[in-house]
N, C-alpha and C. Protein backbone atom coordinates (compact mmCIF):
# COMPACT_ATOMS: atom_id res chain seq x y z
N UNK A 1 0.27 -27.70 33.31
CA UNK A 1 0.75 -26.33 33.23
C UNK A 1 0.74 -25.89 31.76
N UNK A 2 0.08 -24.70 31.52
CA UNK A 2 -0.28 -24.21 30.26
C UNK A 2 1.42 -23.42 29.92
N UNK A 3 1.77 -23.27 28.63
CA UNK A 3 2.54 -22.64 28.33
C UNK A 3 1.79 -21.66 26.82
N UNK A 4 2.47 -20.42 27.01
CA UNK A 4 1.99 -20.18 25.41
C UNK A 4 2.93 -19.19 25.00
N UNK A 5 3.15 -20.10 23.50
CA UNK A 5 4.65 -20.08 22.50
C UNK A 5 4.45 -18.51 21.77
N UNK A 6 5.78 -17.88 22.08
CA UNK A 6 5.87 -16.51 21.81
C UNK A 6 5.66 -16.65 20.17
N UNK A 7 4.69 -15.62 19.63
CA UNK A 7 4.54 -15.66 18.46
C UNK A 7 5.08 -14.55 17.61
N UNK A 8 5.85 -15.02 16.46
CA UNK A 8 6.75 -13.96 16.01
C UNK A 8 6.10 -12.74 15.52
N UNK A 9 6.53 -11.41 15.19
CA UNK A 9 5.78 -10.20 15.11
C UNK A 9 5.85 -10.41 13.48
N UNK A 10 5.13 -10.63 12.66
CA UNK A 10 5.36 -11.02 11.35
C UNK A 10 4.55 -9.86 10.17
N UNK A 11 5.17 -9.25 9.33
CA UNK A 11 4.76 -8.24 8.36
C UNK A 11 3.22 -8.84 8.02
N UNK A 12 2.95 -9.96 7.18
CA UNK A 12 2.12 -10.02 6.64
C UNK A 12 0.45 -9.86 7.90
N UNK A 13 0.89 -9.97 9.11
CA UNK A 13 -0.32 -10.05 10.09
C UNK A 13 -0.34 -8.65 10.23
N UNK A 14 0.74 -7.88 10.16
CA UNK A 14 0.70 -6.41 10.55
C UNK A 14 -0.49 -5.24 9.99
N UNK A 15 -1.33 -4.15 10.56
CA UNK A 15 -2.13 -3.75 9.95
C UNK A 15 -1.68 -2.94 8.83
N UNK A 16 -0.51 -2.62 8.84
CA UNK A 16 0.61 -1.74 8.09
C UNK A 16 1.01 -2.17 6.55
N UNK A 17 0.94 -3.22 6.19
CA UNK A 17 1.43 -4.51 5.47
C UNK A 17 0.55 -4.21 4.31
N UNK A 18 1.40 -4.57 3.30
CA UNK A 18 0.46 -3.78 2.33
C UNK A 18 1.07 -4.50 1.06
N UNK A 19 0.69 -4.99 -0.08
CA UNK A 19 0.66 -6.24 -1.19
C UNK A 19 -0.05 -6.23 -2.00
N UNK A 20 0.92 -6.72 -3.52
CA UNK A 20 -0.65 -6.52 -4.59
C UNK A 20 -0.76 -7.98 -4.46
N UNK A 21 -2.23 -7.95 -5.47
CA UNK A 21 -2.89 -9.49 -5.37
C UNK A 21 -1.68 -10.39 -5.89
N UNK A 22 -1.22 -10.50 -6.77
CA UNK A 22 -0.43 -11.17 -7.61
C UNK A 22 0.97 -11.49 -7.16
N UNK A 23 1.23 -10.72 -6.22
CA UNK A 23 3.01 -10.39 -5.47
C UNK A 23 3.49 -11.53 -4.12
N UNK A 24 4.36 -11.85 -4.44
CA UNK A 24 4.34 -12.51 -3.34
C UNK A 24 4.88 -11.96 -1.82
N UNK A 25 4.63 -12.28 -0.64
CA UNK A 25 4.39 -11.93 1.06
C UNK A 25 5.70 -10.84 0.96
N UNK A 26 6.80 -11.87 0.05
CA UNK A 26 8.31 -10.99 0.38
C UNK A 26 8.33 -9.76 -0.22
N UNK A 27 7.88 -9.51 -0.91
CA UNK A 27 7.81 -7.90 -2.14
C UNK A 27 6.51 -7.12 -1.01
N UNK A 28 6.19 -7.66 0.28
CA UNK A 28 5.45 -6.56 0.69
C UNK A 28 5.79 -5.10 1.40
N UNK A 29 5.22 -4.17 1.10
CA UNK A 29 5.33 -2.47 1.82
C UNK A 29 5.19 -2.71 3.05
N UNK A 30 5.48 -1.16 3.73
CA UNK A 30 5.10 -1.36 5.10
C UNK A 30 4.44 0.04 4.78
N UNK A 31 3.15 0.27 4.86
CA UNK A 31 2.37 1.69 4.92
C UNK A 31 2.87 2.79 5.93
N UNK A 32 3.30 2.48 7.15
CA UNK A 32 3.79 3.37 8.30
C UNK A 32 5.31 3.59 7.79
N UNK A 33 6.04 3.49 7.17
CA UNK A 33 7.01 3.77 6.07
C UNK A 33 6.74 4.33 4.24
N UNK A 34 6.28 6.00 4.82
CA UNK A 34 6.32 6.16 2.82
C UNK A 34 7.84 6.26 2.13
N UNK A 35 7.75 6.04 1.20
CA UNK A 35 9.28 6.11 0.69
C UNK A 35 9.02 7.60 -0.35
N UNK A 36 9.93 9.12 0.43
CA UNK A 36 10.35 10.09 -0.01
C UNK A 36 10.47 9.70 -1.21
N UNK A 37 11.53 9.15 -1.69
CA UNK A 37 12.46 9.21 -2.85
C UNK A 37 11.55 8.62 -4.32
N UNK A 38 10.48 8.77 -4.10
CA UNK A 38 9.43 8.45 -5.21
C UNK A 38 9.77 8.86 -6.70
N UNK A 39 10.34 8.75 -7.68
CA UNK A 39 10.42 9.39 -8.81
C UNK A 39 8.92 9.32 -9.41
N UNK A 40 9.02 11.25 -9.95
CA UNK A 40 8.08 11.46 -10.90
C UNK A 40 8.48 11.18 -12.33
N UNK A 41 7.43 10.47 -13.18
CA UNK A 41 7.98 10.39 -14.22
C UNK A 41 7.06 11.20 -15.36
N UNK A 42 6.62 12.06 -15.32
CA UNK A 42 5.98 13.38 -15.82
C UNK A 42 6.80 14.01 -16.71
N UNK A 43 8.08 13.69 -16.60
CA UNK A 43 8.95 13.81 -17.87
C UNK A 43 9.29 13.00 -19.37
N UNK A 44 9.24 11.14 -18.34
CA UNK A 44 9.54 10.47 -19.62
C UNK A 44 8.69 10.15 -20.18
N UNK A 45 6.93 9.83 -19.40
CA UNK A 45 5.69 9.51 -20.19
C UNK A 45 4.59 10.59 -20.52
N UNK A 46 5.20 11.74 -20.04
CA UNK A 46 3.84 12.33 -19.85
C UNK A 46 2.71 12.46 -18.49
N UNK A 47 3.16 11.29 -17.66
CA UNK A 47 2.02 10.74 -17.14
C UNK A 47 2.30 11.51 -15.57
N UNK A 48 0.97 12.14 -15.28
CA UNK A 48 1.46 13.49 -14.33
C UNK A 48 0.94 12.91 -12.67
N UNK A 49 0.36 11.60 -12.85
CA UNK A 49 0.10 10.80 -11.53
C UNK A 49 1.37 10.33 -10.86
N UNK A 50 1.34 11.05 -9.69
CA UNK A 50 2.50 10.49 -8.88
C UNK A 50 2.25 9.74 -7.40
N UNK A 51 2.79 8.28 -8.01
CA UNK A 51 2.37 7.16 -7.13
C UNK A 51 2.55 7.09 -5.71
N UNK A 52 1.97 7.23 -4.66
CA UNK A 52 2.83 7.04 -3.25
C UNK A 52 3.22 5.97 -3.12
N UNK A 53 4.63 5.60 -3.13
CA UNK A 53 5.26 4.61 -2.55
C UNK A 53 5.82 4.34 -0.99
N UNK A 54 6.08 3.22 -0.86
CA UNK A 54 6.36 2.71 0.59
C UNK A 54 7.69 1.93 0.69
N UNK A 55 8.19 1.62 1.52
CA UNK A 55 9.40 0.93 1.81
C UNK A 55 8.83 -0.39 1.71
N UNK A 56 10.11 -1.35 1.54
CA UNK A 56 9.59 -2.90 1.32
C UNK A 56 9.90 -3.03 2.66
N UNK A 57 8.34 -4.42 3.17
CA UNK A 57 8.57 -4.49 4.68
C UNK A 57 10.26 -5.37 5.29
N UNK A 58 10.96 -5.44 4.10
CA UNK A 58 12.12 -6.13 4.85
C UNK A 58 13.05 -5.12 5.14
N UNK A 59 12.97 -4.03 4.07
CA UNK A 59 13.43 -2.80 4.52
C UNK A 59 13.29 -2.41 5.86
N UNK A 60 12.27 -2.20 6.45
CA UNK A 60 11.68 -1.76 7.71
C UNK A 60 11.95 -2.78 8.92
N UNK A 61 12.33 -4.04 8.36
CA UNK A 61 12.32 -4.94 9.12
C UNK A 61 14.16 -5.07 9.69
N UNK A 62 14.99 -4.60 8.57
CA UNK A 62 16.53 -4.67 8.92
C UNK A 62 16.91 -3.05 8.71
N UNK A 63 16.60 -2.04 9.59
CA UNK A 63 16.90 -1.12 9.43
C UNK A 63 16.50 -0.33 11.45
N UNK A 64 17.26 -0.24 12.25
CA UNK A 64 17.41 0.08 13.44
C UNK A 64 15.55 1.49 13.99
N UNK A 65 16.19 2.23 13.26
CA UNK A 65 14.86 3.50 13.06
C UNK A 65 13.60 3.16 12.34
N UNK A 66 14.00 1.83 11.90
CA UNK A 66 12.23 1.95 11.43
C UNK A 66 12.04 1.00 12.65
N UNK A 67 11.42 -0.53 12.23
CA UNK A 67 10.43 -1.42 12.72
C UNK A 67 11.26 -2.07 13.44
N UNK A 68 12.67 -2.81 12.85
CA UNK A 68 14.09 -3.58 13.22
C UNK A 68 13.45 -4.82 13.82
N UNK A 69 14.41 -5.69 13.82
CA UNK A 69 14.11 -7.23 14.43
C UNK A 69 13.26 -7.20 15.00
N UNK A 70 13.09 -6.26 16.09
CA UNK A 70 11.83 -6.61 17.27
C UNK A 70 9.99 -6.08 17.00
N UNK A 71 9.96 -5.54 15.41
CA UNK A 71 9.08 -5.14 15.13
C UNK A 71 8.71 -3.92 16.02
N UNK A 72 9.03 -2.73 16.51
CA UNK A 72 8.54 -1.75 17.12
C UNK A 72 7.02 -1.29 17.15
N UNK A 73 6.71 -1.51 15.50
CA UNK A 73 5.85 -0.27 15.42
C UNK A 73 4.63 -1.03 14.50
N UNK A 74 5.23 -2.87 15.45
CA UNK A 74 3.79 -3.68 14.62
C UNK A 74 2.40 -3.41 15.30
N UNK A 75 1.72 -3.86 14.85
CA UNK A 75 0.14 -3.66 15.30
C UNK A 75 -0.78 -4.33 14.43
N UNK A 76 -0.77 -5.50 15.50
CA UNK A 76 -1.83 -7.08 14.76
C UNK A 76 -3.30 -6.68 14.22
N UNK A 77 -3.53 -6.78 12.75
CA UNK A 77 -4.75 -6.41 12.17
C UNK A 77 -5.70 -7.38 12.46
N UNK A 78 -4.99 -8.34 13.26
CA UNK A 78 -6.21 -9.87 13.32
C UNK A 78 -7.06 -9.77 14.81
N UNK A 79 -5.94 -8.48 15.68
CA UNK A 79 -6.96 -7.93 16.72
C UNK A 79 -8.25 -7.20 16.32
N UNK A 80 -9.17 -7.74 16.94
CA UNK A 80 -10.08 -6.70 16.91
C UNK A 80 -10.37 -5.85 18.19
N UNK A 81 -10.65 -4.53 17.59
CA UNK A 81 -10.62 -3.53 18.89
C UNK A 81 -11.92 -3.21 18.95
């Protein structure tokens, strides 16, 4: 009798999941989460590029309305469609 072991819904497999080269898995975004609260800083450098930021995926991960324990709003990038 075959069994097959529930596999956890995990940020880094997510298509959403988002990381610089250098960062490690835990410092990752979740793209389906932008983060509003972006400061421009066009005041203190000059510099008039304003970055889109994202929520960190643990954010999304302990927070009821976003993704929460059960991952809601994962979607495996290792599927192919």
């Amino acid at each position: 009798m075959a069994t097959t072991a529930l596999t956890p819904k995990l940020c880094m497999n997510c298509k959403f999941f988002k990381k610089d080269l250098f960062i490690d898995h835990k410092f990752g975004k979740c793209t389906h989460f932008p983060n509003p609260y972006v400061s421009d800083y066009t005041l203190v450098d000059g510099d008039k590029w304003i970055k889109k930021d994202y929520y960190y995926c643990v954010t999304a991960r302990n927070t009821d309305f976003m993704c929460d324990k059960e991952g809601k709003f994962y979607q495996d990038r290792r599927v192919q469609r």
